[in-house]
PDB file of N, CA and C in Angstrom:
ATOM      1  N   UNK A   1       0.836  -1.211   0.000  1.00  0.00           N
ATOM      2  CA  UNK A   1       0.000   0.000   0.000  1.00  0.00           C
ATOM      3  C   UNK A   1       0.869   1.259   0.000  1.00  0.00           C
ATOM      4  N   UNK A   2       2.105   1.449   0.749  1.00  0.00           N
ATOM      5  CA  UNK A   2       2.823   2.376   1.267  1.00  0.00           C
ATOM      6  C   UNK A   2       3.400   2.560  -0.080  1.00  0.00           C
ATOM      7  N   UNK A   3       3.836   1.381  -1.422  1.00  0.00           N
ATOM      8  CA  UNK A   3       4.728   1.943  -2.502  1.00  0.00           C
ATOM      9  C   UNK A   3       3.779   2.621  -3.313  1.00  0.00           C
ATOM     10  N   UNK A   4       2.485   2.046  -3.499  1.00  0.00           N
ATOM     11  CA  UNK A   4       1.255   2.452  -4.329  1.00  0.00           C
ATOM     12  C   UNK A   4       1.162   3.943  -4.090  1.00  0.00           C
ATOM     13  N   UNK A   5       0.874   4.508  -2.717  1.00  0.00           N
ATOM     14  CA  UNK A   5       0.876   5.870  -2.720  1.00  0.00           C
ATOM     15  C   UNK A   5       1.715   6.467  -2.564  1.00  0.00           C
ATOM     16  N   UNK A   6       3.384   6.295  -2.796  1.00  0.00           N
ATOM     17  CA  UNK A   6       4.043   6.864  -3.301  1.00  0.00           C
ATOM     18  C   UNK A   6       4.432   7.131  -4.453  1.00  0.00           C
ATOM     19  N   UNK A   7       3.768   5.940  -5.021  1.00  0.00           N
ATOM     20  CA  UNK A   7       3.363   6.165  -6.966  1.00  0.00           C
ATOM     21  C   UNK A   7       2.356   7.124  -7.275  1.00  0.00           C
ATOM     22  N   UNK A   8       1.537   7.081  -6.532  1.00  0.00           N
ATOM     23  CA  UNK A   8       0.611   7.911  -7.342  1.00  0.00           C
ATOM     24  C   UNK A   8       0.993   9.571  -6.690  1.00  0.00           C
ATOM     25  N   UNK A   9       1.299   9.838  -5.646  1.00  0.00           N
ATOM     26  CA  UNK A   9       2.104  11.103  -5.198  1.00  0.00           C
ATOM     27  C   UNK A   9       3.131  11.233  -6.220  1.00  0.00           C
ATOM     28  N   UNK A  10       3.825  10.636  -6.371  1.00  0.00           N
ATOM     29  CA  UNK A  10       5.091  11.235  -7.560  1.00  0.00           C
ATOM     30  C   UNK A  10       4.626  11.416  -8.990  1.00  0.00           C
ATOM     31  N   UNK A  11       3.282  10.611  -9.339  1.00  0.00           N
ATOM     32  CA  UNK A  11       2.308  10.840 -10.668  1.00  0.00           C
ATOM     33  C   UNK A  11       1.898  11.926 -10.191  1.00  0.00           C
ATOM     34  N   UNK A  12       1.326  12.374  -9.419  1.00  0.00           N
ATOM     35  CA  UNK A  12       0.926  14.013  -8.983  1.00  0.00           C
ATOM     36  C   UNK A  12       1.531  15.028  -9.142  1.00  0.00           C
ATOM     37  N   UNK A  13       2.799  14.391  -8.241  1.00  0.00           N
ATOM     38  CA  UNK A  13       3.513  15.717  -8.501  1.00  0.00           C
ATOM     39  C   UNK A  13       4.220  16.230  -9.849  1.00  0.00           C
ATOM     40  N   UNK A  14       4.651  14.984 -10.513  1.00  0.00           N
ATOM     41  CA  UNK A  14       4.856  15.586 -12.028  1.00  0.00           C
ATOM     42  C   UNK A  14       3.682  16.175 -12.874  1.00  0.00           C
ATOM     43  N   UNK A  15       3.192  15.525 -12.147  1.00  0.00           N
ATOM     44  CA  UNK A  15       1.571  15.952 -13.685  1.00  0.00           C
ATOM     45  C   UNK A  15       1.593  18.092 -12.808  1.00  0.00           C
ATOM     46  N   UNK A  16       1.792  17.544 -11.756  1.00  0.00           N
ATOM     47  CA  UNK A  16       1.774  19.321 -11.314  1.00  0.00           C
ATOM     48  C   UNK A  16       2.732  20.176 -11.559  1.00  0.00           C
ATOM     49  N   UNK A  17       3.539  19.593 -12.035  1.00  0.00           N
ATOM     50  CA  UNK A  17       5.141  20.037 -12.615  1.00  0.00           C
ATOM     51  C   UNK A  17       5.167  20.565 -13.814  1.00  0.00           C
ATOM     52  N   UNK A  18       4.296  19.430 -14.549  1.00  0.00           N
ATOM     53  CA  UNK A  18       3.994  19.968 -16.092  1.00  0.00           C
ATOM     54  C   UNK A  18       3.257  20.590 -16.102  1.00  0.00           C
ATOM     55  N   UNK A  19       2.617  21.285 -15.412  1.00  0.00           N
ATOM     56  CA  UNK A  19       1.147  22.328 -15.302  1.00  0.00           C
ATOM     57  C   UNK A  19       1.571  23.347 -15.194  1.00  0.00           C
ATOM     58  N   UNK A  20       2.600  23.452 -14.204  1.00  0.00           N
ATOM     59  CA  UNK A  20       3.304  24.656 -14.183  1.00  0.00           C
ATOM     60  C   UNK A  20       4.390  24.725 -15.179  1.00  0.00           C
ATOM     61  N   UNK A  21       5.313  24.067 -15.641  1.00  0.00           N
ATOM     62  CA  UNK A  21       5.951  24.225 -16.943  1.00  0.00           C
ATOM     63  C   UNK A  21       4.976  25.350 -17.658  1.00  0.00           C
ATOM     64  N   UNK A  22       4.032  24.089 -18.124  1.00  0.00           N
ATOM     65  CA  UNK A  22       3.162  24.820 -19.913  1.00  0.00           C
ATOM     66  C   UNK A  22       2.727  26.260 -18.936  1.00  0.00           C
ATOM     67  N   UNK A  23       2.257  26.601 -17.753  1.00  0.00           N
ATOM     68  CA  UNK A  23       1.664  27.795 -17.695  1.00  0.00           C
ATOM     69  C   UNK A  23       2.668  29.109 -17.474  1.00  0.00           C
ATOM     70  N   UNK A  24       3.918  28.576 -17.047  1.00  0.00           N
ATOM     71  CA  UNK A  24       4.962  29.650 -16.927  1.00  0.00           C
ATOM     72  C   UNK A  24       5.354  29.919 -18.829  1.00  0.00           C
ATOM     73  N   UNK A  25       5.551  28.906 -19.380  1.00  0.00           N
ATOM     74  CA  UNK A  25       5.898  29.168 -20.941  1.00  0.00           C
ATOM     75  C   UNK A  25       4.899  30.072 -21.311  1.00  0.00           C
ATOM     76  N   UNK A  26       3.181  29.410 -21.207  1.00  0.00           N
ATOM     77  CA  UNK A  26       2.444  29.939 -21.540  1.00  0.00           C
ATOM     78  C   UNK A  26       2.234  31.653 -20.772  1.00  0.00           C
ATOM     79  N   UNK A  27       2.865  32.347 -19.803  1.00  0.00           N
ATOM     80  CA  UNK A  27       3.376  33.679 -19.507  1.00  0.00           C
ATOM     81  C   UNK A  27       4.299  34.108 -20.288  1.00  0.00           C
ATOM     82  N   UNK A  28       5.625  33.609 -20.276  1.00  0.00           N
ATOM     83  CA  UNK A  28       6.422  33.915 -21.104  1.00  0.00           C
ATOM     84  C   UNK A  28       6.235  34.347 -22.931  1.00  0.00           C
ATOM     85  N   UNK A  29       5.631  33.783 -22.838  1.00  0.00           N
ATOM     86  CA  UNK A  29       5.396  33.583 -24.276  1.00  0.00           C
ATOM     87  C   UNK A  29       4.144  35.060 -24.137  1.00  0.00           C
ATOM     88  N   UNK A  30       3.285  35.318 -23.596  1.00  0.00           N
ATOM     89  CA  UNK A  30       2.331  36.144 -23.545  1.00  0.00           C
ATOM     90  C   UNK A  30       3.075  37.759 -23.214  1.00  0.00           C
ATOM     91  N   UNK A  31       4.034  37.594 -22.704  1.00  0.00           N
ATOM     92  CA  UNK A  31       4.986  38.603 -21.899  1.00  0.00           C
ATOM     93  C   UNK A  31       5.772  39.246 -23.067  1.00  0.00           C
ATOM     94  N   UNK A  32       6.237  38.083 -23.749  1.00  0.00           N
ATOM     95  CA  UNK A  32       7.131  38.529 -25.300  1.00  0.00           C
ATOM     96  C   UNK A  32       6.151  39.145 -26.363  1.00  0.00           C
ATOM     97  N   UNK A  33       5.033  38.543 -26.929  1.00  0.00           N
ATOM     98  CA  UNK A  33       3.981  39.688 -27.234  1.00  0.00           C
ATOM     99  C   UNK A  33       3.762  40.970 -26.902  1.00  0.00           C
ATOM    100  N   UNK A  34       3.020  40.800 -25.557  1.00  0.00           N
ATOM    101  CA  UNK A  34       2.859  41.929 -24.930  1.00  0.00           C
ATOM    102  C   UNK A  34       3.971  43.091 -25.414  1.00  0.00           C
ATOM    103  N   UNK A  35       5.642  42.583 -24.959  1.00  0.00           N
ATOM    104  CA  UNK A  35       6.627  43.975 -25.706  1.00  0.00           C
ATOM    105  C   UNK A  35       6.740  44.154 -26.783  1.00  0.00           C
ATOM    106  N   UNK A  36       6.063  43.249 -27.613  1.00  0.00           N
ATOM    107  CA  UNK A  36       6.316  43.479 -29.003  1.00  0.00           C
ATOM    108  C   UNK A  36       5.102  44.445 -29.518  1.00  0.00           C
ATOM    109  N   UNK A  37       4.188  44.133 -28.389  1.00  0.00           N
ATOM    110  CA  UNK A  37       3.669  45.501 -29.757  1.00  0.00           C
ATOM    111  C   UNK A  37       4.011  46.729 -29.062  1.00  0.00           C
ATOM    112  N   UNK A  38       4.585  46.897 -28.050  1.00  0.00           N
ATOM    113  CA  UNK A  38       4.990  48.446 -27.345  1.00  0.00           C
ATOM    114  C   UNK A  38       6.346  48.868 -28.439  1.00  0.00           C
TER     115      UNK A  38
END
């Protein structure tokens, strides 16, 4: 039981890892626009 929910905690926490990846890119990327049209 104890390895199981450390599997699915470390499936969590990456899947929350990649969430924040794509949403920091997805700033970045909105941020570089943004100066481009100034």
């Amino acid at each position: 039981m104890k390895v199981y929910l450390r599997l699915s905690e470390t499936k969590r926490n990456t899947r929350s890892k990649a969430k924040l990846k794509i949403k920091n890119s997805f700033l970045v990327i909105r941020g570089l626009r943004a100066s481009q049209r100034f």
